[in-house]
PDB file of N, CA and C in Angstrom:
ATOM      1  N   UNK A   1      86.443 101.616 104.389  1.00  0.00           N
ATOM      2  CA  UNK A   1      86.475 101.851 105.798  1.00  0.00           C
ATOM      3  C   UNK A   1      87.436 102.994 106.088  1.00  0.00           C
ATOM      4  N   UNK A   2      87.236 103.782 107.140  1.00  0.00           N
ATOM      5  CA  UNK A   2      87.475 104.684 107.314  1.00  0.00           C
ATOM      6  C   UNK A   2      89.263 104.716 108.444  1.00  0.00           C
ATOM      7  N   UNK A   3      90.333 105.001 107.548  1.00  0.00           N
ATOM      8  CA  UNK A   3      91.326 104.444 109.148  1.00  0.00           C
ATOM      9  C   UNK A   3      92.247 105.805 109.469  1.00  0.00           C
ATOM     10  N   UNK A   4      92.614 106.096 111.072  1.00  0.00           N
ATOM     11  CA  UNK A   4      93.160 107.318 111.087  1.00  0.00           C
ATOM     12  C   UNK A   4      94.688 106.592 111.496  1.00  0.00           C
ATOM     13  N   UNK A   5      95.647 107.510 110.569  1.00  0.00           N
ATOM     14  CA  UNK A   5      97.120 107.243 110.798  1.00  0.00           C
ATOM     15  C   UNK A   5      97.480 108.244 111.183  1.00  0.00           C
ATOM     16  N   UNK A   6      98.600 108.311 112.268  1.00  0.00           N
ATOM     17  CA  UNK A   6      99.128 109.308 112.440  1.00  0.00           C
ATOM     18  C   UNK A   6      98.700 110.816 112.642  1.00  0.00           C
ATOM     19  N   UNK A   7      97.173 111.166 113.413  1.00  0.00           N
ATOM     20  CA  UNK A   7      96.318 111.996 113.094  1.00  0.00           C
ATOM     21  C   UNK A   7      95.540 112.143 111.515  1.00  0.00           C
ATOM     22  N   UNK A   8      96.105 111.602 111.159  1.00  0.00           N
ATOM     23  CA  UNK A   8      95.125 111.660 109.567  1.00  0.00           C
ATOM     24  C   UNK A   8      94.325 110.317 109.100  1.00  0.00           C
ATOM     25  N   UNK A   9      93.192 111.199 108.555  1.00  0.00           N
ATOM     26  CA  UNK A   9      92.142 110.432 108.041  1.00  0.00           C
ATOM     27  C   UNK A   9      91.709 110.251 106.941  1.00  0.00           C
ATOM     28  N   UNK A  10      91.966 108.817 106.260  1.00  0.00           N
ATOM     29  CA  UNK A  10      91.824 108.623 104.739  1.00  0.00           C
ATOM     30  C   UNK A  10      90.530 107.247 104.776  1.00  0.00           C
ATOM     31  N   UNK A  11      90.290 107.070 103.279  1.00  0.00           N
ATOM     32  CA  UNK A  11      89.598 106.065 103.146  1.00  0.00           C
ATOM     33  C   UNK A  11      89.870 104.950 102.606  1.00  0.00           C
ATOM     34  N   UNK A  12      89.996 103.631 103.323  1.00  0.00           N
ATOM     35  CA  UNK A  12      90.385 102.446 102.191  1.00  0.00           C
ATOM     36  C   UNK A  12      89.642 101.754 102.265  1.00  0.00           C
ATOM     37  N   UNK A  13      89.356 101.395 100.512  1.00  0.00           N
ATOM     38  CA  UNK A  13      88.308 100.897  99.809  1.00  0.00           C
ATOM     39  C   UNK A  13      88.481  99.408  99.124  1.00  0.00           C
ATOM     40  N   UNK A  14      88.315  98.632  99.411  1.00  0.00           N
ATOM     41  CA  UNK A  14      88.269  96.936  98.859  1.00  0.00           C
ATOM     42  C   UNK A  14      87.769  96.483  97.785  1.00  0.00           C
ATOM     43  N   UNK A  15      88.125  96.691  95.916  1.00  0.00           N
ATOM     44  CA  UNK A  15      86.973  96.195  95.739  1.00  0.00           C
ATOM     45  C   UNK A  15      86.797  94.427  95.273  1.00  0.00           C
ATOM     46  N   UNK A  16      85.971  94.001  95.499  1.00  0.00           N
ATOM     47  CA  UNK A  16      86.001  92.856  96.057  1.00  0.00           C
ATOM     48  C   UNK A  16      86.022  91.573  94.185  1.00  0.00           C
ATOM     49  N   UNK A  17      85.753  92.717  93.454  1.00  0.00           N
ATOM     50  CA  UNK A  17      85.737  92.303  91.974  1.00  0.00           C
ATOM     51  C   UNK A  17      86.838  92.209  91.181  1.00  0.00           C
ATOM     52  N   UNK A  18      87.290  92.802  91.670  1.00  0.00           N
ATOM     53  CA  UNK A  18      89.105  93.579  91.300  1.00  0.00           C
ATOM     54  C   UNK A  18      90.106  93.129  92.414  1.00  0.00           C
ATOM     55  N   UNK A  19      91.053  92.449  91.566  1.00  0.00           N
ATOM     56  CA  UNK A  19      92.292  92.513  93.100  1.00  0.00           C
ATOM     57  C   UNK A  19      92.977  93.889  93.417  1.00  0.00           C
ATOM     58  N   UNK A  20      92.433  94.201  94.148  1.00  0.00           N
ATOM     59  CA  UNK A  20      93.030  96.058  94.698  1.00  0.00           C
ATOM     60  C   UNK A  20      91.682  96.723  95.461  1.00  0.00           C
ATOM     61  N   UNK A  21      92.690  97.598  96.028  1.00  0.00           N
ATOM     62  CA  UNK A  21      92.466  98.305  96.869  1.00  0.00           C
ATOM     63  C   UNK A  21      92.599  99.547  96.629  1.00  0.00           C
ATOM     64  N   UNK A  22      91.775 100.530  97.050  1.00  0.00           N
ATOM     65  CA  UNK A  22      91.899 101.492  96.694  1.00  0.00           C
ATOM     66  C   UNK A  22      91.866 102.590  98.003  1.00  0.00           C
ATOM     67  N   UNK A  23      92.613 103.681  98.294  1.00  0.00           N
ATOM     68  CA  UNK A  23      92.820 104.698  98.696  1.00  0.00           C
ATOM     69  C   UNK A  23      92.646 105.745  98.305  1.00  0.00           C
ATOM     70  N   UNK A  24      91.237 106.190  99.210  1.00  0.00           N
ATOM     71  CA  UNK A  24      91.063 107.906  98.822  1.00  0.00           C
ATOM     72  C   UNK A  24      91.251 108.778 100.349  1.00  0.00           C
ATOM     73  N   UNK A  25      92.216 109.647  99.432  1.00  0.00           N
ATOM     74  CA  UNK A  25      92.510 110.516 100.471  1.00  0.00           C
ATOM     75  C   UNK A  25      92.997 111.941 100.148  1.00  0.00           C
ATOM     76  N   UNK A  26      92.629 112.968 100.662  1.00  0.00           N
ATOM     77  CA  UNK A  26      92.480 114.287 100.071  1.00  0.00           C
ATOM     78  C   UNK A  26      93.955 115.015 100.009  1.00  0.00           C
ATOM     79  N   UNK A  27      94.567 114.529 100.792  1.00  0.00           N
ATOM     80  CA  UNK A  27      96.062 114.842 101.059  1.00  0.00           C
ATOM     81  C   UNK A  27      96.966 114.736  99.708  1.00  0.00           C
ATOM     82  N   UNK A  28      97.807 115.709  99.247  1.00  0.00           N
ATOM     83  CA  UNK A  28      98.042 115.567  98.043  1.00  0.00           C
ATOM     84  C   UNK A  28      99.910 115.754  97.874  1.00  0.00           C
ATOM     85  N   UNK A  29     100.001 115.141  99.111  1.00  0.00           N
ATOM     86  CA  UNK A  29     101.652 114.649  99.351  1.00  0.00           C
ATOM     87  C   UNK A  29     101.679 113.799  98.331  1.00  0.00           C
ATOM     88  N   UNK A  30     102.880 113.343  97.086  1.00  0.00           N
ATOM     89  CA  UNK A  30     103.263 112.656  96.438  1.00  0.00           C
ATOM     90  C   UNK A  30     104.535 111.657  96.279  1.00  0.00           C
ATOM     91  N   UNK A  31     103.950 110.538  96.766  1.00  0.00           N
ATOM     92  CA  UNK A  31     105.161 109.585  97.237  1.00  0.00           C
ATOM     93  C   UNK A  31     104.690 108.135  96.877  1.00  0.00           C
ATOM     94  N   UNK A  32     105.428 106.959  97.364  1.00  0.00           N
ATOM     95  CA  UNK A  32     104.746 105.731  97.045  1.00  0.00           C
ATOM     96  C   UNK A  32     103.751 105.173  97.870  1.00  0.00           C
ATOM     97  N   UNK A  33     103.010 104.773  97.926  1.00  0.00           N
ATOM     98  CA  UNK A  33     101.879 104.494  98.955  1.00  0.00           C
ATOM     99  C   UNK A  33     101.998 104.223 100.462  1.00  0.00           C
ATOM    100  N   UNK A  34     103.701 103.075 100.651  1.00  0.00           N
ATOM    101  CA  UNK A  34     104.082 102.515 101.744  1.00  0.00           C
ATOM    102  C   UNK A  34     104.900 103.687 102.449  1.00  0.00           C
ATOM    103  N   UNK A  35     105.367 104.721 101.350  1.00  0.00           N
ATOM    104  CA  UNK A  35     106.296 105.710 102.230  1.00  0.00           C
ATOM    105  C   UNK A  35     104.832 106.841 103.259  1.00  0.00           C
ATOM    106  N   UNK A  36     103.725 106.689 102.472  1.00  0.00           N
ATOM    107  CA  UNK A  36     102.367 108.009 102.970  1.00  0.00           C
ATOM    108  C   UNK A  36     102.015 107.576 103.673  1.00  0.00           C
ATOM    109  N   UNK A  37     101.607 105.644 103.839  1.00  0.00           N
ATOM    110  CA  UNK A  37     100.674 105.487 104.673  1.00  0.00           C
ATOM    111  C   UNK A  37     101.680 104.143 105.430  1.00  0.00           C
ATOM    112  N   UNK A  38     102.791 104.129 105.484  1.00  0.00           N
ATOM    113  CA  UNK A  38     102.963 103.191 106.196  1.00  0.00           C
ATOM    114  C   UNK A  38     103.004 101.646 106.049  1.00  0.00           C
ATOM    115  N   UNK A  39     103.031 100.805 107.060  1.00  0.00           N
ATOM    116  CA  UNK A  39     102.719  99.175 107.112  1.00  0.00           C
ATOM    117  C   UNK A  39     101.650  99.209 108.072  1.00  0.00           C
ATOM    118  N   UNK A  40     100.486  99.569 106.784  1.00  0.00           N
ATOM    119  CA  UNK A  40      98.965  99.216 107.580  1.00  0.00           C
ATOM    120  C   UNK A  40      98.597  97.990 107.839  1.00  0.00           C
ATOM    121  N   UNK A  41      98.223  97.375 109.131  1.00  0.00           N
ATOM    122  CA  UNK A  41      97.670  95.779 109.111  1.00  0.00           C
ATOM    123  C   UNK A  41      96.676  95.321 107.840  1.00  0.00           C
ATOM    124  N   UNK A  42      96.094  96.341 107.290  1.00  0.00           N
ATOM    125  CA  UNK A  42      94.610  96.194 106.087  1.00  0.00           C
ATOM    126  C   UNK A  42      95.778  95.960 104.902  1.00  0.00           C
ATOM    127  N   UNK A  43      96.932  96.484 105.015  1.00  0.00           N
ATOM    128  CA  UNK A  43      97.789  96.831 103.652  1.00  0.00           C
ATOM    129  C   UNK A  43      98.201  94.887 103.254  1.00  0.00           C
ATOM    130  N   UNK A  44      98.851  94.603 105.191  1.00  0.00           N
ATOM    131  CA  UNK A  44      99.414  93.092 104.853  1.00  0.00           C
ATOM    132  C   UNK A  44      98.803  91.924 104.570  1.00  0.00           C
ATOM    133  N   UNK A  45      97.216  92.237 105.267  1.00  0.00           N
ATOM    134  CA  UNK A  45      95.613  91.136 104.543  1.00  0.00           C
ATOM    135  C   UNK A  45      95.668  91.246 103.307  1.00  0.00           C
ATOM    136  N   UNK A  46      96.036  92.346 102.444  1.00  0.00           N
ATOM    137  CA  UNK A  46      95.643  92.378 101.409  1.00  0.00           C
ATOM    138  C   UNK A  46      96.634  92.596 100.955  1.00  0.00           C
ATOM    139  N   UNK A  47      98.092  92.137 100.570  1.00  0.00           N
ATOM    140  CA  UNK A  47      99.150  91.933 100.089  1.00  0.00           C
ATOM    141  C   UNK A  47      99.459  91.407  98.674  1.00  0.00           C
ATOM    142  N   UNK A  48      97.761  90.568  98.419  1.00  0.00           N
ATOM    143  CA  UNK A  48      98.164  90.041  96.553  1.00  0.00           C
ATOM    144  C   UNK A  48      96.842  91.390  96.190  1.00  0.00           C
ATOM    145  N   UNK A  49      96.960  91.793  96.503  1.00  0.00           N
ATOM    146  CA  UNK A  49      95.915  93.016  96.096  1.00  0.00           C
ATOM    147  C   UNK A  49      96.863  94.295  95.513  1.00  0.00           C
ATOM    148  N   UNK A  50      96.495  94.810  94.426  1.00  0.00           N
ATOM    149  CA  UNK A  50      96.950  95.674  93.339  1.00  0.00           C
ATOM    150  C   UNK A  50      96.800  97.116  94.173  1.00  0.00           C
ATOM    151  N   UNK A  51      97.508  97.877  95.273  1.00  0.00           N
ATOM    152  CA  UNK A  51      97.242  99.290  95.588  1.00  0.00           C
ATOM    153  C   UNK A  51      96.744  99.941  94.498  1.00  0.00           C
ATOM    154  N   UNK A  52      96.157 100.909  94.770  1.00  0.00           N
ATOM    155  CA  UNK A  52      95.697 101.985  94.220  1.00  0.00           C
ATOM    156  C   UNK A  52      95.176 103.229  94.374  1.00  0.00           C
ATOM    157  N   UNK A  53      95.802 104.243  94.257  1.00  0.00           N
ATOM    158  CA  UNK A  53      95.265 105.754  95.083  1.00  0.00           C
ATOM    159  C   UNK A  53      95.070 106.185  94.021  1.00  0.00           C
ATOM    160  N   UNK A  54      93.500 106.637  94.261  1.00  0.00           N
ATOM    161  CA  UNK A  54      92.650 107.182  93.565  1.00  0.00           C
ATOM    162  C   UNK A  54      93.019 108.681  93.354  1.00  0.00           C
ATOM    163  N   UNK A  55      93.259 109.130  91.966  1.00  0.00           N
ATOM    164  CA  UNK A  55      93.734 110.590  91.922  1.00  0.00           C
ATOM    165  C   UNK A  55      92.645 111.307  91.459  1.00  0.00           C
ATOM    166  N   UNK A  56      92.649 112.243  92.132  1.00  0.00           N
ATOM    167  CA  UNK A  56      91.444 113.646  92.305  1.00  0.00           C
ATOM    168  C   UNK A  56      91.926 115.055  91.894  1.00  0.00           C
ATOM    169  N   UNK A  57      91.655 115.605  90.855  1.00  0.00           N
ATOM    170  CA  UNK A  57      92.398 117.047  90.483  1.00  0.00           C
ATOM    171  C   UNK A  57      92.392 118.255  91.603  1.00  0.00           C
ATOM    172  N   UNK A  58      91.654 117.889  92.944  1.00  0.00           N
ATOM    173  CA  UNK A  58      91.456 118.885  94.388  1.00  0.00           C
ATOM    174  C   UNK A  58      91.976 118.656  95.178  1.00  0.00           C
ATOM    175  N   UNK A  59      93.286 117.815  95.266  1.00  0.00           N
ATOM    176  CA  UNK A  59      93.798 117.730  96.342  1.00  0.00           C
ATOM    177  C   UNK A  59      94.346 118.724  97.092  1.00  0.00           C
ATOM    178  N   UNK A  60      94.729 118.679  97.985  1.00  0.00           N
ATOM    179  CA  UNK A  60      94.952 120.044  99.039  1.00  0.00           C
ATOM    180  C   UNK A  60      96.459 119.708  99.695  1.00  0.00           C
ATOM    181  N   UNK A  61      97.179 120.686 100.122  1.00  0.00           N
ATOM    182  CA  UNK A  61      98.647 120.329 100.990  1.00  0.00           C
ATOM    183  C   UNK A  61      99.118 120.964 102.180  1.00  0.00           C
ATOM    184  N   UNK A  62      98.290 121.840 102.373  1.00  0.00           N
ATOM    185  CA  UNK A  62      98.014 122.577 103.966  1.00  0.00           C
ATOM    186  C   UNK A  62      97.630 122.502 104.737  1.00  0.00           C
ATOM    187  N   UNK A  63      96.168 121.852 104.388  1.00  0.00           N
ATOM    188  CA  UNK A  63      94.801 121.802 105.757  1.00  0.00           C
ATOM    189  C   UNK A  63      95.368 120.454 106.115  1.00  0.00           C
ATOM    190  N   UNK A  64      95.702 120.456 106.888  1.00  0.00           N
ATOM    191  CA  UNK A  64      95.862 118.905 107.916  1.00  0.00           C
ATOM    192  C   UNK A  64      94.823 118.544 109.088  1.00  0.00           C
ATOM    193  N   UNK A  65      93.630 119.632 109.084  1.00  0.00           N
ATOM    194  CA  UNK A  65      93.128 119.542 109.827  1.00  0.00           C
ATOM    195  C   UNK A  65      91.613 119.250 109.312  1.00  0.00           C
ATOM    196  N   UNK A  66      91.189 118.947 108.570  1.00  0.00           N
ATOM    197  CA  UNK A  66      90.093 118.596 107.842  1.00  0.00           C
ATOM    198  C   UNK A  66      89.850 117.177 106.863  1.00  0.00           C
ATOM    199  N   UNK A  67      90.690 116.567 107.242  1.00  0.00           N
ATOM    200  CA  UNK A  67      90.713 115.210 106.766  1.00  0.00           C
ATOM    201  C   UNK A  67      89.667 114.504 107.329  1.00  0.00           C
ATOM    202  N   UNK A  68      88.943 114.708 108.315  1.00  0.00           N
ATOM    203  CA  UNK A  68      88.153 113.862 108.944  1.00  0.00           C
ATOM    204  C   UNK A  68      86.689 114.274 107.869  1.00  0.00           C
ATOM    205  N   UNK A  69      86.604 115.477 108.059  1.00  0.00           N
ATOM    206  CA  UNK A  69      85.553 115.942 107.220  1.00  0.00           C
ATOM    207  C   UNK A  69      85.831 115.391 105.509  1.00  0.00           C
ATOM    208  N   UNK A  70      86.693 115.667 104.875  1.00  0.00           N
ATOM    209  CA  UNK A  70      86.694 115.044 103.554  1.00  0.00           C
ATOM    210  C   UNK A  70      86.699 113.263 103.816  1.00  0.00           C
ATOM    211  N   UNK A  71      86.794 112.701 104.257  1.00  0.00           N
ATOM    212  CA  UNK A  71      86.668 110.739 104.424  1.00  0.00           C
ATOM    213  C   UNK A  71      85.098 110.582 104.517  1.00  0.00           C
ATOM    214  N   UNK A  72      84.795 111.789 105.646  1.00  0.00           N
ATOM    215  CA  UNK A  72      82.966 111.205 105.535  1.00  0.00           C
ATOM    216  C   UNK A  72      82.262 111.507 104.851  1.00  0.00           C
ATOM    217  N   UNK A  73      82.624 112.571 104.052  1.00  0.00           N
ATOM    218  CA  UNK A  73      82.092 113.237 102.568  1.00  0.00           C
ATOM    219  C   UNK A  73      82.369 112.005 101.152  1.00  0.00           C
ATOM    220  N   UNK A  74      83.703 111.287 101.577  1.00  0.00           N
ATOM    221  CA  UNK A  74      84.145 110.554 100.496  1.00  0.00           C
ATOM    222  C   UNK A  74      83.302 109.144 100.639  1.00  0.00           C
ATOM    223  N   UNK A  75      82.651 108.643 101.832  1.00  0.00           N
ATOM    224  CA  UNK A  75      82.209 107.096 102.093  1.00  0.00           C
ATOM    225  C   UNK A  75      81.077 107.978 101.514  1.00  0.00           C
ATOM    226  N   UNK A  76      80.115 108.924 101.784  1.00  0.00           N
ATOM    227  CA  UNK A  76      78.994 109.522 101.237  1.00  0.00           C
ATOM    228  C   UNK A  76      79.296 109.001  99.761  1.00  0.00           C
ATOM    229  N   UNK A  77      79.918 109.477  99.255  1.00  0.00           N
ATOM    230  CA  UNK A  77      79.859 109.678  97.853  1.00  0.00           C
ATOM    231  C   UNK A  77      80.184 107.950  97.537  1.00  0.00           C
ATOM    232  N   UNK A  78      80.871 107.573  97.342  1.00  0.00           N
ATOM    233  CA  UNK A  78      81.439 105.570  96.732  1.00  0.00           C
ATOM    234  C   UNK A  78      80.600 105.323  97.315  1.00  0.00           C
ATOM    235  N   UNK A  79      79.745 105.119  98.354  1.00  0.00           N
ATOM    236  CA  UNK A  79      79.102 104.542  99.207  1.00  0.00           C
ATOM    237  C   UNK A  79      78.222 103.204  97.888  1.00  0.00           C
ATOM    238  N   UNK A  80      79.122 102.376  97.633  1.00  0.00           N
ATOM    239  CA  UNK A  80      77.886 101.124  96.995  1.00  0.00           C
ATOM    240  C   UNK A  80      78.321 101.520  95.427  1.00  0.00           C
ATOM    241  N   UNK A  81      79.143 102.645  94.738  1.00  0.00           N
ATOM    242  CA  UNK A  81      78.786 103.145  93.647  1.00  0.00           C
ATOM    243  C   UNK A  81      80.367 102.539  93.112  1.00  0.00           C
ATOM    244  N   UNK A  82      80.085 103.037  91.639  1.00  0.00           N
ATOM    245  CA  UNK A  82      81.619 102.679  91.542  1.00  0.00           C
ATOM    246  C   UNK A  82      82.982 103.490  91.196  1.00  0.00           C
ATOM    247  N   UNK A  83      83.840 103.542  91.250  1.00  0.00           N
ATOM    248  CA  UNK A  83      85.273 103.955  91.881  1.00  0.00           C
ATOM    249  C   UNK A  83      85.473 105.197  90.441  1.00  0.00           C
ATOM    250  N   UNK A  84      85.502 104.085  89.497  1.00  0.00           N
ATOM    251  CA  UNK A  84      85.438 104.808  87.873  1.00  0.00           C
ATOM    252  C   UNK A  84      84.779 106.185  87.927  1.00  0.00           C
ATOM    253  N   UNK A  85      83.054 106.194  88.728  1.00  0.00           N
ATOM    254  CA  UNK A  85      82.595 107.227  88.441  1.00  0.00           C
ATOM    255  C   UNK A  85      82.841 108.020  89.605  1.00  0.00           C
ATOM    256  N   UNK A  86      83.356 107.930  90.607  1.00  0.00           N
ATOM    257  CA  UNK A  86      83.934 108.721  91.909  1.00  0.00           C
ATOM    258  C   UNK A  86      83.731 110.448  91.379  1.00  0.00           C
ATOM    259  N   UNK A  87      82.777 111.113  91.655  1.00  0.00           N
ATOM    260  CA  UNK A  87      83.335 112.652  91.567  1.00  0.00           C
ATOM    261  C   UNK A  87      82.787 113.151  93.145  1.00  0.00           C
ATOM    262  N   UNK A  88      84.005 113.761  93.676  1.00  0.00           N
ATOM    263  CA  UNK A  88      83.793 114.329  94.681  1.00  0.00           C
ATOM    264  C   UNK A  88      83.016 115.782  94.893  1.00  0.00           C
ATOM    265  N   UNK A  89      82.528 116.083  96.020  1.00  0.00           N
ATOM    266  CA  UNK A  89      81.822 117.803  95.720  1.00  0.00           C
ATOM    267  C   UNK A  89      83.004 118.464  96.070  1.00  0.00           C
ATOM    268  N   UNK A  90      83.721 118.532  96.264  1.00  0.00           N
ATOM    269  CA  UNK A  90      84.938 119.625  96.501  1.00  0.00           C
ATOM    270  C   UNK A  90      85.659 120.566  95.299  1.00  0.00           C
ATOM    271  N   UNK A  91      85.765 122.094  95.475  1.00  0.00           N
ATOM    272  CA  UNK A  91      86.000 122.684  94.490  1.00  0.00           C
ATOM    273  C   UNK A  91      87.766 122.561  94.952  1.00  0.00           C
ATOM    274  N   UNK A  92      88.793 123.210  93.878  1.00  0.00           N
ATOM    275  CA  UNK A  92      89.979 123.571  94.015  1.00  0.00           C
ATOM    276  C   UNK A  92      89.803 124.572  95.552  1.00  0.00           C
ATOM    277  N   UNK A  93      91.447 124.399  95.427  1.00  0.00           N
ATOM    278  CA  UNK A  93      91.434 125.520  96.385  1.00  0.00           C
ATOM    279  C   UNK A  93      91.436 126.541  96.200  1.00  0.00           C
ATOM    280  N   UNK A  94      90.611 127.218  97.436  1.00  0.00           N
ATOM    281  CA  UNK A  94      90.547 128.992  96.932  1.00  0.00           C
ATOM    282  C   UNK A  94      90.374 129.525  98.292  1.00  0.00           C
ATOM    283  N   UNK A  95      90.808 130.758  98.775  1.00  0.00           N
ATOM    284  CA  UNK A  95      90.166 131.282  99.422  1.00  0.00           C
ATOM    285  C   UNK A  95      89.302 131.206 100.726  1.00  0.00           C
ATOM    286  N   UNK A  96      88.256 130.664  99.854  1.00  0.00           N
ATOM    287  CA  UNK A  96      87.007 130.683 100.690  1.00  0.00           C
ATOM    288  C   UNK A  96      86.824 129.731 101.310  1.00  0.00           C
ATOM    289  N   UNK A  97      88.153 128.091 100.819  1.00  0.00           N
ATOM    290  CA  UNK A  97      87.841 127.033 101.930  1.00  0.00           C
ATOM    291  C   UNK A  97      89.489 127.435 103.430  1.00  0.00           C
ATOM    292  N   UNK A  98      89.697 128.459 103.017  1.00  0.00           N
ATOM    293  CA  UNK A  98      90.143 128.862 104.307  1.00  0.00           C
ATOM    294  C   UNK A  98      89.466 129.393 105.445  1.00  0.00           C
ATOM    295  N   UNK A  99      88.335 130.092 105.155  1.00  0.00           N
ATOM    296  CA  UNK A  99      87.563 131.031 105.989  1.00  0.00           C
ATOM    297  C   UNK A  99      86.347 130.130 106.821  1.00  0.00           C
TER     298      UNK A  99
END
């Protein structure tokens, strides 16, 4: 499900086989989960649940303004599938996703 904090938009993912949770989010600030995202109400339901932020070699640290667009690109993609095989369409940064 899709939740916006603080103007930003990430994805958290349940899986229901696994105790954990998982967080994808394009933002590539590096910290502990509770310092990035807070005391989410989804975080304290799911409190015996194993966090987990899903790491992606494209993360980005500038655009703060395109998070909405990478979350609905990201439910596209997991949508039903599984986490292991997660590859996103997003290239590194370059250039051309400035323009």
């Amino acid at each position: 499900m899709p939740v916006v904090r603080s103007f930003h938009i990430f994805l958290f993912v349940i899986t229901l086989l696994e105790p954990k949770f998982v967080i994808i989010d394009n933002s590539k600030v590096e910290d502990d989960i509770e310092t990035i995202y807070g005391s989410l109400p989804l975080l304290v339901l799911f409190a015996n649940f194993i966090p987990h932020r899903l790491e992606m070699s494209w993360r980005i640290i500038n655009n703060c303004v395109d998070c909405g667009v990478f979350t609905m690109s990201h439910m596209e993609t997991c949508m039903g599938g599984s986490l292991k095989e997660f590859k996103a369409r997003f290239k590194h940064k370059s250039l051309a996703q400035d323009q």
